[in-house]
PDB file of N, CA and C in Angstrom:
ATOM      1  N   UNK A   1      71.398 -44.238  15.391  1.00  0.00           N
ATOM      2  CA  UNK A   1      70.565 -43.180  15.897  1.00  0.00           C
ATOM      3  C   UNK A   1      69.132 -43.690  15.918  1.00  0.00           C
ATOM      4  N   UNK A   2      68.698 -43.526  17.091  1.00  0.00           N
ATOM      5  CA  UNK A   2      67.013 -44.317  17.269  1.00  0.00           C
ATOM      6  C   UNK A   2      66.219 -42.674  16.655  1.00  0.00           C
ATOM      7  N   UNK A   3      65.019 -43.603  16.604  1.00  0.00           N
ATOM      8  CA  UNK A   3      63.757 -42.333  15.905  1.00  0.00           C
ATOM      9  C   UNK A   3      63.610 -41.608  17.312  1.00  0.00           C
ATOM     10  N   UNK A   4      63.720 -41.425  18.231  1.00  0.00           N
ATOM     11  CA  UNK A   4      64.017 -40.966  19.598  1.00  0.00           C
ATOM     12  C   UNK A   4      64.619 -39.989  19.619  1.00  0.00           C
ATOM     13  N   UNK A   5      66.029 -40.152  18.728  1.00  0.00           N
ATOM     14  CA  UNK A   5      66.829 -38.866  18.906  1.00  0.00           C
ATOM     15  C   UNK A   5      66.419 -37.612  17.712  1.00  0.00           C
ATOM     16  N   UNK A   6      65.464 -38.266  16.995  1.00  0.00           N
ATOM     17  CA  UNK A   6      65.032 -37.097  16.557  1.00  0.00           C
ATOM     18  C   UNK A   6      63.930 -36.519  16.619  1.00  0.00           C
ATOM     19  N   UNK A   7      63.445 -37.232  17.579  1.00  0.00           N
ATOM     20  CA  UNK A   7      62.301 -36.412  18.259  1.00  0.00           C
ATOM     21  C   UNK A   7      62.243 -35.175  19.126  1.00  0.00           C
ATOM     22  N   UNK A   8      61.868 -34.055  18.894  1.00  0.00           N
ATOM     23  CA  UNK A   8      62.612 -32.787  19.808  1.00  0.00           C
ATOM     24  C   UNK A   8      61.050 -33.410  21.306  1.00  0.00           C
ATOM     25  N   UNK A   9      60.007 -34.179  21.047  1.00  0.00           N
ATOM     26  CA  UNK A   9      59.516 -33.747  22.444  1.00  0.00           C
ATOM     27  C   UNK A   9      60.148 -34.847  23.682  1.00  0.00           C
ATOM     28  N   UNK A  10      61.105 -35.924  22.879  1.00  0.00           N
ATOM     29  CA  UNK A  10      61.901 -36.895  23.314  1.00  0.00           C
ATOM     30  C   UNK A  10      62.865 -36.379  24.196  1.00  0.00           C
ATOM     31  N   UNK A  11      63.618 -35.102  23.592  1.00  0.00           N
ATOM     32  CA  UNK A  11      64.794 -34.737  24.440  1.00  0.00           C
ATOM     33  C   UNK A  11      64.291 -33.614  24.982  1.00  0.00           C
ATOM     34  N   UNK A  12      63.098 -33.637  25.110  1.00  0.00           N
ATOM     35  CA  UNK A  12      62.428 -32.486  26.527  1.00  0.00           C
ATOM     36  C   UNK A  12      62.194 -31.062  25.800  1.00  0.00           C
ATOM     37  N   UNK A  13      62.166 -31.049  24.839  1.00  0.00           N
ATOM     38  CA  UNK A  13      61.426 -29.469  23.947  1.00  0.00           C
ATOM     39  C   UNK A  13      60.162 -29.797  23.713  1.00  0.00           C
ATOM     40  N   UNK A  14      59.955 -29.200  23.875  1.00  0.00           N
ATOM     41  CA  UNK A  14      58.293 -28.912  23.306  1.00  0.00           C
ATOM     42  C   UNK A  14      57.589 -28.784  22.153  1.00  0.00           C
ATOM     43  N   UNK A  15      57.025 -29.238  21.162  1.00  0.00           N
ATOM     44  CA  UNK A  15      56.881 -29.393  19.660  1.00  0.00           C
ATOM     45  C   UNK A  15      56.845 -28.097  19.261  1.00  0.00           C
ATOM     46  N   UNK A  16      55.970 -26.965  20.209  1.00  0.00           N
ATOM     47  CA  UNK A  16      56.062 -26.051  19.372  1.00  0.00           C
ATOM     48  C   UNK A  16      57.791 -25.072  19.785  1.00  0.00           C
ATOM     49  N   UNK A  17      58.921 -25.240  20.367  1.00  0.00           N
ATOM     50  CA  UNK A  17      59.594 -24.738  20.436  1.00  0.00           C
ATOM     51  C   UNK A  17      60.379 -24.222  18.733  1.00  0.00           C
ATOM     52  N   UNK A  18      60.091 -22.776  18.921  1.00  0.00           N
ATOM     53  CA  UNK A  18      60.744 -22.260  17.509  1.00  0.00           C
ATOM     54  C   UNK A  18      61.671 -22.371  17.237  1.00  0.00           C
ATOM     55  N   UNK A  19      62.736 -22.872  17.328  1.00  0.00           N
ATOM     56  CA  UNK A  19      63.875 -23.060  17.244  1.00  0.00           C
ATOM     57  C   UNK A  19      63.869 -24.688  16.214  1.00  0.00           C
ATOM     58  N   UNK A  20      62.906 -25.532  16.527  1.00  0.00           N
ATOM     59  CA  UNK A  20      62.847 -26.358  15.733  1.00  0.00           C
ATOM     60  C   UNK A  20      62.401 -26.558  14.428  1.00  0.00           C
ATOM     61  N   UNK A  21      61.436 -25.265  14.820  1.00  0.00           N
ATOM     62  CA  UNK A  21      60.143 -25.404  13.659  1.00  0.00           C
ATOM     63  C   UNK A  21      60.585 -24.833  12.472  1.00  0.00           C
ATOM     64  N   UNK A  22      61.763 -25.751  11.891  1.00  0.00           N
ATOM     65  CA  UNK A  22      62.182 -24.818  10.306  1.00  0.00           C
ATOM     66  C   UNK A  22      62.500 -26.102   9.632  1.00  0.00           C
ATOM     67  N   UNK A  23      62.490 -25.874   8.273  1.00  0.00           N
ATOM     68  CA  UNK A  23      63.264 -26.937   7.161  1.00  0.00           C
ATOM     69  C   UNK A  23      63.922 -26.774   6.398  1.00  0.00           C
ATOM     70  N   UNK A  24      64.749 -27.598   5.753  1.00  0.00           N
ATOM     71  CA  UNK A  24      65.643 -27.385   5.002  1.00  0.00           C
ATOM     72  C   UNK A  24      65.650 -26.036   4.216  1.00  0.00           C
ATOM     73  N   UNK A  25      64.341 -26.885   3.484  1.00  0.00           N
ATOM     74  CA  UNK A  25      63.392 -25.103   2.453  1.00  0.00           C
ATOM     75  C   UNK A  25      63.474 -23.999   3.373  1.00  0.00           C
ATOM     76  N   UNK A  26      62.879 -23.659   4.302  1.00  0.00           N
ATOM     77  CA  UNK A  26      62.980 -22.429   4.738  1.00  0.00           C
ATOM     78  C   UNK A  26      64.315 -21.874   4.821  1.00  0.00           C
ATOM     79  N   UNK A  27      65.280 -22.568   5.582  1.00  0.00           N
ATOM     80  CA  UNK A  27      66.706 -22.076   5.694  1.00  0.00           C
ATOM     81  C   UNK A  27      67.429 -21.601   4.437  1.00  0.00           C
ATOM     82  N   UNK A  28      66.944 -22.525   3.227  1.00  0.00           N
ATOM     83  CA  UNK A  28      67.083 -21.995   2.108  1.00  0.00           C
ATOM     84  C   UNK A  28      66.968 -20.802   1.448  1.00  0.00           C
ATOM     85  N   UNK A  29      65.451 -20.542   1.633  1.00  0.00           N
ATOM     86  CA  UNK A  29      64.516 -19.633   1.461  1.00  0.00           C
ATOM     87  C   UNK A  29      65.132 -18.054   1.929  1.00  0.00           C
ATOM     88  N   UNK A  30      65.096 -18.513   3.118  1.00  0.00           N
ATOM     89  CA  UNK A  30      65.652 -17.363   3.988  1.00  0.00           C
ATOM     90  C   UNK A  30      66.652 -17.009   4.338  1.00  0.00           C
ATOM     91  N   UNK A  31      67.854 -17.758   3.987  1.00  0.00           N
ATOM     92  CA  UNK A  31      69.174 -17.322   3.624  1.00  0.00           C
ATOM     93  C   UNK A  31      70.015 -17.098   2.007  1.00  0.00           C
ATOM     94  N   UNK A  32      68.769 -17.478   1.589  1.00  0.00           N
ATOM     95  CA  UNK A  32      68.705 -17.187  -0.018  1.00  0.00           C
ATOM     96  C   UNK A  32      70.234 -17.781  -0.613  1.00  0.00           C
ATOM     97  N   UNK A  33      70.204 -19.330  -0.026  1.00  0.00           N
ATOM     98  CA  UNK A  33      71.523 -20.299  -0.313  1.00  0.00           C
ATOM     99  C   UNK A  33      71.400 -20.370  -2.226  1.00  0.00           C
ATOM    100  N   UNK A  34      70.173 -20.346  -2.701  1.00  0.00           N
ATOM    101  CA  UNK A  34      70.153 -20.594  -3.658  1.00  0.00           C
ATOM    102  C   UNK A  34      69.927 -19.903  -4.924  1.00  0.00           C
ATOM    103  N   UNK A  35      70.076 -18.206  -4.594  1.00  0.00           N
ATOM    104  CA  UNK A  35      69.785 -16.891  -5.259  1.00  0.00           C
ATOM    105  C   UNK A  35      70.780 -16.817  -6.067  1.00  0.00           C
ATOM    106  N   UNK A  36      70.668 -16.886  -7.305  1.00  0.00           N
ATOM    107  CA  UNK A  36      71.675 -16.137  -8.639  1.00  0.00           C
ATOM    108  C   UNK A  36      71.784 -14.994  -7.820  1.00  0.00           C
ATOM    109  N   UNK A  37      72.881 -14.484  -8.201  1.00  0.00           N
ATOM    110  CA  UNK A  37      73.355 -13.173  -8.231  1.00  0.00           C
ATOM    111  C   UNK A  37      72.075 -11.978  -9.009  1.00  0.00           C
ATOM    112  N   UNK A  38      72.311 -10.846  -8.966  1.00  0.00           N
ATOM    113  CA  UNK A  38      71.568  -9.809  -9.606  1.00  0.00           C
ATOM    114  C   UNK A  38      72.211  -9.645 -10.822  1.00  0.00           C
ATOM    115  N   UNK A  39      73.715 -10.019 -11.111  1.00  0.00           N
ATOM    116  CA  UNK A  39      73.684  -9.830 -12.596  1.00  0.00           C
ATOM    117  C   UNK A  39      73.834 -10.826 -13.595  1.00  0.00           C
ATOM    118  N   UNK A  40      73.269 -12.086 -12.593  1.00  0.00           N
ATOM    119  CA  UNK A  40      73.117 -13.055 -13.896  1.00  0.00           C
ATOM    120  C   UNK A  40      71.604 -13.371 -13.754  1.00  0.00           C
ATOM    121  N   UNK A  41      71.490 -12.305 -13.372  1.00  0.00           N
ATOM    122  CA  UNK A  41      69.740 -12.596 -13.375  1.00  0.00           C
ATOM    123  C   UNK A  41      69.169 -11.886 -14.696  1.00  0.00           C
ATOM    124  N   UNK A  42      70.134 -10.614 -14.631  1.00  0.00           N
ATOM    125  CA  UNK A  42      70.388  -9.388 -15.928  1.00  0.00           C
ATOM    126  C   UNK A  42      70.688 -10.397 -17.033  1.00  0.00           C
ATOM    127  N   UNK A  43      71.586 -10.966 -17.192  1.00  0.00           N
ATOM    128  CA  UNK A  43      72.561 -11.852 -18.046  1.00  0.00           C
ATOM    129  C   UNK A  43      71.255 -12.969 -18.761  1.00  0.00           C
ATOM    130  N   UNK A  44      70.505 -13.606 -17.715  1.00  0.00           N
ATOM    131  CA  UNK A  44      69.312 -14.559 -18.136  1.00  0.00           C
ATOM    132  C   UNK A  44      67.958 -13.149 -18.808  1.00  0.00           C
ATOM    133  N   UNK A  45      67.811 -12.219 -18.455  1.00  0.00           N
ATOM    134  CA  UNK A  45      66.973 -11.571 -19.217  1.00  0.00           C
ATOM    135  C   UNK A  45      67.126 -11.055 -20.522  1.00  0.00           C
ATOM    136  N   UNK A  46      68.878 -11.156 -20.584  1.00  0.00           N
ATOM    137  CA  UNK A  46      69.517 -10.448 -22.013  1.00  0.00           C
ATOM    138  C   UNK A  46      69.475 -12.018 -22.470  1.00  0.00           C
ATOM    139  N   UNK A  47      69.109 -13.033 -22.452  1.00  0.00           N
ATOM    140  CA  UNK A  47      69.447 -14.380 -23.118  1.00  0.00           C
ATOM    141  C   UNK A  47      71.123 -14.941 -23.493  1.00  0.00           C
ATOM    142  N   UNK A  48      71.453 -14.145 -22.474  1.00  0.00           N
ATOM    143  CA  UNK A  48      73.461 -14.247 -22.632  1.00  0.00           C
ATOM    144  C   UNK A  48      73.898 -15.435 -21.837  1.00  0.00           C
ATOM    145  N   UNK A  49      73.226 -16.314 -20.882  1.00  0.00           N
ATOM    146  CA  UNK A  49      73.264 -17.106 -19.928  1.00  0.00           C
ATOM    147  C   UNK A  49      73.826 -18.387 -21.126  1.00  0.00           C
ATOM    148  N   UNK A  50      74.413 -19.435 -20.655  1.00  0.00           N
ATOM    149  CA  UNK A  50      74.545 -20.637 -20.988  1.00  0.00           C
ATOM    150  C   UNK A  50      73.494 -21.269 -20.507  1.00  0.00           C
ATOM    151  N   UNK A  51      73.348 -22.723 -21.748  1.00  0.00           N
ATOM    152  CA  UNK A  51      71.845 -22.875 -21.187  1.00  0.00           C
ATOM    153  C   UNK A  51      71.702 -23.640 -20.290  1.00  0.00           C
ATOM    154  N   UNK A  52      73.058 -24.259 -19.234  1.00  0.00           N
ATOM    155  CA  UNK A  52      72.675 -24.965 -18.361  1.00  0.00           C
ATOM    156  C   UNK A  52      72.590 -23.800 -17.239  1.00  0.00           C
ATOM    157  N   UNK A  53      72.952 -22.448 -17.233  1.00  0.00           N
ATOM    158  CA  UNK A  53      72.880 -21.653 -16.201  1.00  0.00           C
ATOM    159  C   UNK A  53      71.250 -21.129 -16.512  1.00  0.00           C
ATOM    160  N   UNK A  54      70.900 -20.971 -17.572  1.00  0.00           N
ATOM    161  CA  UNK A  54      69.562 -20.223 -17.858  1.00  0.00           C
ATOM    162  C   UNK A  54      68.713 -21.003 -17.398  1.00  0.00           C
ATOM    163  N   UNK A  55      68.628 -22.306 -17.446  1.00  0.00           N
ATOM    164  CA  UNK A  55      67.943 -23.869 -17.404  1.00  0.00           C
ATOM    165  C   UNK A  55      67.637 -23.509 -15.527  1.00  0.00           C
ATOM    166  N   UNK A  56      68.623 -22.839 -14.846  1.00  0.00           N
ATOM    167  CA  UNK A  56      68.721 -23.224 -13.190  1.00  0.00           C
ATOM    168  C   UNK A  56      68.038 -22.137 -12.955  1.00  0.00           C
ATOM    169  N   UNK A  57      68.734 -20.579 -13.799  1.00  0.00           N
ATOM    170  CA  UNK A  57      67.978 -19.673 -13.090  1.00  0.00           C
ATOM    171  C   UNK A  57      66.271 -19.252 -13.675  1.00  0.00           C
ATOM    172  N   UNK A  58      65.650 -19.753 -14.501  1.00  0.00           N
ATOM    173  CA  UNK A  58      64.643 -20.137 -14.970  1.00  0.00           C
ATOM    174  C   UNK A  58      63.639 -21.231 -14.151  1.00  0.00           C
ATOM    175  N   UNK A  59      64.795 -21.961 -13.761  1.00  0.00           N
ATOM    176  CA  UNK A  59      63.827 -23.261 -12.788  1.00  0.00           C
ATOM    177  C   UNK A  59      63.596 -22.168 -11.225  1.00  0.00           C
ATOM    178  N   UNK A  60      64.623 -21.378 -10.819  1.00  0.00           N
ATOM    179  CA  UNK A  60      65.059 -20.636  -9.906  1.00  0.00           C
ATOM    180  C   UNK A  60      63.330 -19.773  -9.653  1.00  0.00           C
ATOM    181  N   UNK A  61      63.197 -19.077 -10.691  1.00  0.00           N
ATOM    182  CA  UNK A  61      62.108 -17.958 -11.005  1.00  0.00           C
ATOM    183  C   UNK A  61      60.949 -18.631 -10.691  1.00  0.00           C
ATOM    184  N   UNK A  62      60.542 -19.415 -11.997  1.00  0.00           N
ATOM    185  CA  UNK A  62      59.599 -20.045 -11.896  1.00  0.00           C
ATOM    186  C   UNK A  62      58.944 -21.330 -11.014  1.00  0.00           C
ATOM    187  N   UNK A  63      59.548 -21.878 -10.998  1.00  0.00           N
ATOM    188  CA  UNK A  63      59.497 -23.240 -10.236  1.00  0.00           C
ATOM    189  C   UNK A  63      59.752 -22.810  -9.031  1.00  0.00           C
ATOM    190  N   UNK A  64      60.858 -22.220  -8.374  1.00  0.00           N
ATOM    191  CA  UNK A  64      60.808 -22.470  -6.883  1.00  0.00           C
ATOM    192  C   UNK A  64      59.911 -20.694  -6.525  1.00  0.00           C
ATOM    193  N   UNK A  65      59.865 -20.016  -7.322  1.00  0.00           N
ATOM    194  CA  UNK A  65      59.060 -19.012  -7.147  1.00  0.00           C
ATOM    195  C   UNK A  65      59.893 -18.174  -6.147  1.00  0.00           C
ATOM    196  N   UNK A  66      61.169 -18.015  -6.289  1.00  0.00           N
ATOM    197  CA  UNK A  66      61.555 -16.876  -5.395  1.00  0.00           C
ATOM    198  C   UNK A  66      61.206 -15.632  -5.302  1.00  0.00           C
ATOM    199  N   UNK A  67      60.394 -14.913  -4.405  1.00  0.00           N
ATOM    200  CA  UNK A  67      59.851 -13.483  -3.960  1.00  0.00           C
ATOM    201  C   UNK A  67      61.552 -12.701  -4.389  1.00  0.00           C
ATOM    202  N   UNK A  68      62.533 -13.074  -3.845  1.00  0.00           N
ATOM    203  CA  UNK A  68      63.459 -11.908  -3.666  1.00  0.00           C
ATOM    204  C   UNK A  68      64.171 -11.783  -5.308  1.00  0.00           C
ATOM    205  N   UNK A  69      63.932 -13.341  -5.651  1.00  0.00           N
ATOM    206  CA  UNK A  69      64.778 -12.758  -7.345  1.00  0.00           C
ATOM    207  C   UNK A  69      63.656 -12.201  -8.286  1.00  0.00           C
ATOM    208  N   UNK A  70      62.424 -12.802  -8.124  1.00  0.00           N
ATOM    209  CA  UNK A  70      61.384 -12.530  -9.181  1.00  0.00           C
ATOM    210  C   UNK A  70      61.250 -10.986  -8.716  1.00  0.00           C
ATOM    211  N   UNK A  71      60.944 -10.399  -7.869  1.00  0.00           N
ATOM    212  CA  UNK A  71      61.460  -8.654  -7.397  1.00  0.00           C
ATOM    213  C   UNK A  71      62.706  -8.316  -8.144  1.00  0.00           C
ATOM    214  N   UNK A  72      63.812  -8.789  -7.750  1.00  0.00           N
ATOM    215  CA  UNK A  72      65.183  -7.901  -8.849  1.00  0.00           C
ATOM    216  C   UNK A  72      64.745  -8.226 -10.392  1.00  0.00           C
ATOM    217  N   UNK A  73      64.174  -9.129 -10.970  1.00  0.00           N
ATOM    218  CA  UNK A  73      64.197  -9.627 -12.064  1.00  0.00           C
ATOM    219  C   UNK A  73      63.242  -8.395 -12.958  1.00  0.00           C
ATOM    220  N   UNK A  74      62.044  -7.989 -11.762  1.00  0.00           N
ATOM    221  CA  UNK A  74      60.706  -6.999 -12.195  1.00  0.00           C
ATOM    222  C   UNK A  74      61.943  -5.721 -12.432  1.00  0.00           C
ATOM    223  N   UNK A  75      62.533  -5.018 -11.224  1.00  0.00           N
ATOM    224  CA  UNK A  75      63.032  -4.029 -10.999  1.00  0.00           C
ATOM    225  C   UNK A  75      64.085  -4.009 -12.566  1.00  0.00           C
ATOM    226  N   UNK A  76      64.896  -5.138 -12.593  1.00  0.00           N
ATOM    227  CA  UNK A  76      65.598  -5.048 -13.915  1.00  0.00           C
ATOM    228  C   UNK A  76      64.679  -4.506 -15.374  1.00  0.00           C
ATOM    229  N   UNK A  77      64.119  -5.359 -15.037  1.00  0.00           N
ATOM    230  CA  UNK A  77      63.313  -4.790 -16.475  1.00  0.00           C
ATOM    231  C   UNK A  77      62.171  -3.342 -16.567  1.00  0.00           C
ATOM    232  N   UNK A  78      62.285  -2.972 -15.009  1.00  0.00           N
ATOM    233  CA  UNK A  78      61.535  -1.818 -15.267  1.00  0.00           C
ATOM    234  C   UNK A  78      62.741  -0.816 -15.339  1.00  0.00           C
ATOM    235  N   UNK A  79      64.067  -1.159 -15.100  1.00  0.00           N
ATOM    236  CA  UNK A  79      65.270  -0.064 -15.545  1.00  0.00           C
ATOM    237  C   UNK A  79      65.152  -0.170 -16.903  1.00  0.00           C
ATOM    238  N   UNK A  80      65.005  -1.504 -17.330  1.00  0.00           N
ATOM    239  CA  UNK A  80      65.132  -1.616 -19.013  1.00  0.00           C
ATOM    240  C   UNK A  80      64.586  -1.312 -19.884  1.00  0.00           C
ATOM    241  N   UNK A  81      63.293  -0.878 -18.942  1.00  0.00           N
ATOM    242  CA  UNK A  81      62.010  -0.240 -20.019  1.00  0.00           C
ATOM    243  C   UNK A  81      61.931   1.178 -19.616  1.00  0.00           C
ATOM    244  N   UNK A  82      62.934   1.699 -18.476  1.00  0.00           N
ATOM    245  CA  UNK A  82      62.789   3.250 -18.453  1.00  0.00           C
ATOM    246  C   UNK A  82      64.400   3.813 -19.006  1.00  0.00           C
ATOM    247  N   UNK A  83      65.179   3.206 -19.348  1.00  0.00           N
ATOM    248  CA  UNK A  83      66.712   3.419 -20.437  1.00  0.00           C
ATOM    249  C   UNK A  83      66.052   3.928 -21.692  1.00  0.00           C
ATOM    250  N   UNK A  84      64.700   3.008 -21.883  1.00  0.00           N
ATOM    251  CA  UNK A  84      64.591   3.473 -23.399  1.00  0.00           C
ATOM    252  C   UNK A  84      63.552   4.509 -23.787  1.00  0.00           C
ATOM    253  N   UNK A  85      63.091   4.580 -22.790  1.00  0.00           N
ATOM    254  CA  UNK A  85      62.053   5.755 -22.531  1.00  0.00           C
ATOM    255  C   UNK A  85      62.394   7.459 -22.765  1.00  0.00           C
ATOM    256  N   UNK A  86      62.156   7.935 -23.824  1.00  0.00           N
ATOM    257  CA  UNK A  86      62.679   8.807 -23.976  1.00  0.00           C
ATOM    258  C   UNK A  86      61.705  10.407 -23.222  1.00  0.00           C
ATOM    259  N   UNK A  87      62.204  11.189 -22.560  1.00  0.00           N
ATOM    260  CA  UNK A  87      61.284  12.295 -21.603  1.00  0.00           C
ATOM    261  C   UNK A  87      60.930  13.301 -22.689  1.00  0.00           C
ATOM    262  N   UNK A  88      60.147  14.236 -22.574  1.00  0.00           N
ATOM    263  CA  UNK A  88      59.744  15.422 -22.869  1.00  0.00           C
ATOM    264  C   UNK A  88      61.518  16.560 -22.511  1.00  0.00           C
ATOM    265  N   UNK A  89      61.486  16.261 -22.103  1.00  0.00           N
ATOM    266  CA  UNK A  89      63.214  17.487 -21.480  1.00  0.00           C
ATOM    267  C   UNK A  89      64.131  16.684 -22.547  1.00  0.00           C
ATOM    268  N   UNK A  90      64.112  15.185 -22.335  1.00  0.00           N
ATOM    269  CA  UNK A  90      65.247  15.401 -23.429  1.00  0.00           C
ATOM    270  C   UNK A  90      65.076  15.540 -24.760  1.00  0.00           C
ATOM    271  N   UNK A  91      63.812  15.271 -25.565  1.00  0.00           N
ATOM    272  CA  UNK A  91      63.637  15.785 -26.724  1.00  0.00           C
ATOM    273  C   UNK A  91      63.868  17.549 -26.979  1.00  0.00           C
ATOM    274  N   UNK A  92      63.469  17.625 -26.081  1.00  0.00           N
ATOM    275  CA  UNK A  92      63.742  19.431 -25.999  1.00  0.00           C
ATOM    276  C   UNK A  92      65.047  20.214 -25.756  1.00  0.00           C
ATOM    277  N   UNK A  93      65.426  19.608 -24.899  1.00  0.00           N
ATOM    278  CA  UNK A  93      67.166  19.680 -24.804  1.00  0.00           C
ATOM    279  C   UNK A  93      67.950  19.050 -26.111  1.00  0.00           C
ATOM    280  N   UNK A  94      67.707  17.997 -26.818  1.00  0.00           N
ATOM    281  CA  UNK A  94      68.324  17.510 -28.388  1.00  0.00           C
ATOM    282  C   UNK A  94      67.576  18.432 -29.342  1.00  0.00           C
ATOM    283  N   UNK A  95      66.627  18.507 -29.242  1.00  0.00           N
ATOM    284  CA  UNK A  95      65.570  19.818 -30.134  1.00  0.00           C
ATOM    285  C   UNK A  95      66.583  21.476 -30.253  1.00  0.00           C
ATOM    286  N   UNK A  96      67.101  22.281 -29.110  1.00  0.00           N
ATOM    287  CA  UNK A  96      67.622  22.911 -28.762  1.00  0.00           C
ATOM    288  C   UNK A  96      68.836  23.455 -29.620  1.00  0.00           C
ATOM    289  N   UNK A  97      69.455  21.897 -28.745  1.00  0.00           N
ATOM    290  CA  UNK A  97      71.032  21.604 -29.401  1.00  0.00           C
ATOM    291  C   UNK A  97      71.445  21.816 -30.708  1.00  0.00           C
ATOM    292  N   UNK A  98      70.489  21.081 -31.059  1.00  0.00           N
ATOM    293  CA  UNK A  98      70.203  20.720 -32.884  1.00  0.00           C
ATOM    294  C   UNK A  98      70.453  22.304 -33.637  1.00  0.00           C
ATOM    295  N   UNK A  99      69.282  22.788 -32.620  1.00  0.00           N
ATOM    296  CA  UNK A  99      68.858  24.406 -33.528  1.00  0.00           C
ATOM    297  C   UNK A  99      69.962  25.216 -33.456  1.00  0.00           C
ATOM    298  N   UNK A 100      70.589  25.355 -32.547  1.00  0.00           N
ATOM    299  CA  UNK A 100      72.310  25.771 -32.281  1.00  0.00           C
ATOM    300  C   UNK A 100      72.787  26.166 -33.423  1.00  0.00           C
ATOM    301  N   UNK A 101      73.147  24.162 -33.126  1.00  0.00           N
ATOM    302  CA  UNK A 101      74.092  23.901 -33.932  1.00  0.00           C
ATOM    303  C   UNK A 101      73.909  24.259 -35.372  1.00  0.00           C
ATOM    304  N   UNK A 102      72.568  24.463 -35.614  1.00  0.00           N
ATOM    305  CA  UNK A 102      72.102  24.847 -37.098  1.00  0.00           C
ATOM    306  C   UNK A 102      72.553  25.465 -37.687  1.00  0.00           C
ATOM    307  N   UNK A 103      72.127  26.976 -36.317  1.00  0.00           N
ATOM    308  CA  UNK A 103      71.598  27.926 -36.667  1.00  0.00           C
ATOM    309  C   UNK A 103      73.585  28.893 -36.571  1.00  0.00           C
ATOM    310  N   UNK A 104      74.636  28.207 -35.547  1.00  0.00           N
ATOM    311  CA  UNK A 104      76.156  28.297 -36.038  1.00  0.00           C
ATOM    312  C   UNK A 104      76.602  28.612 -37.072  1.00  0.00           C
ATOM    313  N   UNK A 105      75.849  26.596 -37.710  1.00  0.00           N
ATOM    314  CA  UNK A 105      76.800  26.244 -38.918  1.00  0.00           C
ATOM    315  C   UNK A 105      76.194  27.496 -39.965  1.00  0.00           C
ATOM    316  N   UNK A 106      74.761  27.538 -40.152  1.00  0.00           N
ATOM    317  CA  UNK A 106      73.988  28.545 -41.382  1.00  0.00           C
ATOM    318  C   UNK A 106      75.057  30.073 -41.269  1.00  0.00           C
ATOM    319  N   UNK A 107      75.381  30.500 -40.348  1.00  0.00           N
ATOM    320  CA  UNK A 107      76.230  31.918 -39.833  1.00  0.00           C
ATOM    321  C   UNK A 107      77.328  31.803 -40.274  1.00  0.00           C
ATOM    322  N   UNK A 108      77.872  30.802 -40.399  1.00  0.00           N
ATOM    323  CA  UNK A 108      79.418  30.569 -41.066  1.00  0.00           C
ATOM    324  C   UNK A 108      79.850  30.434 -42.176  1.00  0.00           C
ATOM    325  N   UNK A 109      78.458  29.937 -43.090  1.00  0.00           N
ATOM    326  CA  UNK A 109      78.354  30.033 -44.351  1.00  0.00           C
ATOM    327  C   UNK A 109      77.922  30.896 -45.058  1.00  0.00           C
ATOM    328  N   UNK A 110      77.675  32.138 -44.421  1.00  0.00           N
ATOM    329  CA  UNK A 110      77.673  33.660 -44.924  1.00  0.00           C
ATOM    330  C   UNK A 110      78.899  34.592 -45.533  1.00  0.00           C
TER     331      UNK A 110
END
């Protein structure tokens, strides 16, 4: 294969024809060939990963800087920090319950 044939203005395209203008990386990028899944992304935030999988999806995050996992990775942990978040309704609704159940058991022991 001469350096000719990989020239796209060689075989009559035009440099800027879009169809050429991509690389490996982008195709990557943008078909997301190289995206952990969403729940071993979960799995690497719980530290449950093996460490040659944690080692990839760590290099994954940081190093290649993926927009679409470092987004699920945020979203995970903002589920993880609103699981433990306890509301005003449900203290009041367990507050409630409680008094019930108290206020039952105290009636039965009359």
């Amino acid at each position: 294969m001469t350096s000719d044939a990989l020239d796209p203005s060689a075989a009559g395209a035009a440099p800027d024809d879009e169809q050429l203008l991509f690389t490996v990386a982008t195709v990557w990028r943008e078909e997301r060939v190289s995206c952990p899944h969403p729940d071993l992304l979960g799995a690497f935030l719980d530290g449950s990963l093996d460490p040659a999988a944690a080692e990839f999806v760590g290099f994954h995050l940081d190093e290649s800087q993926c927009p679409y996992c470092n987004a699920t990775v945020e979203e995970l942990r903002e589920r993880e920090a609103a699981s433990h978040t306890v509301t005003l309704d449900d203290l009041r609704d367990r507050l409630l319950r409680s008094t019930v159940a108290a206020l039952r058991e105290s009636r039965g022991r009359r």
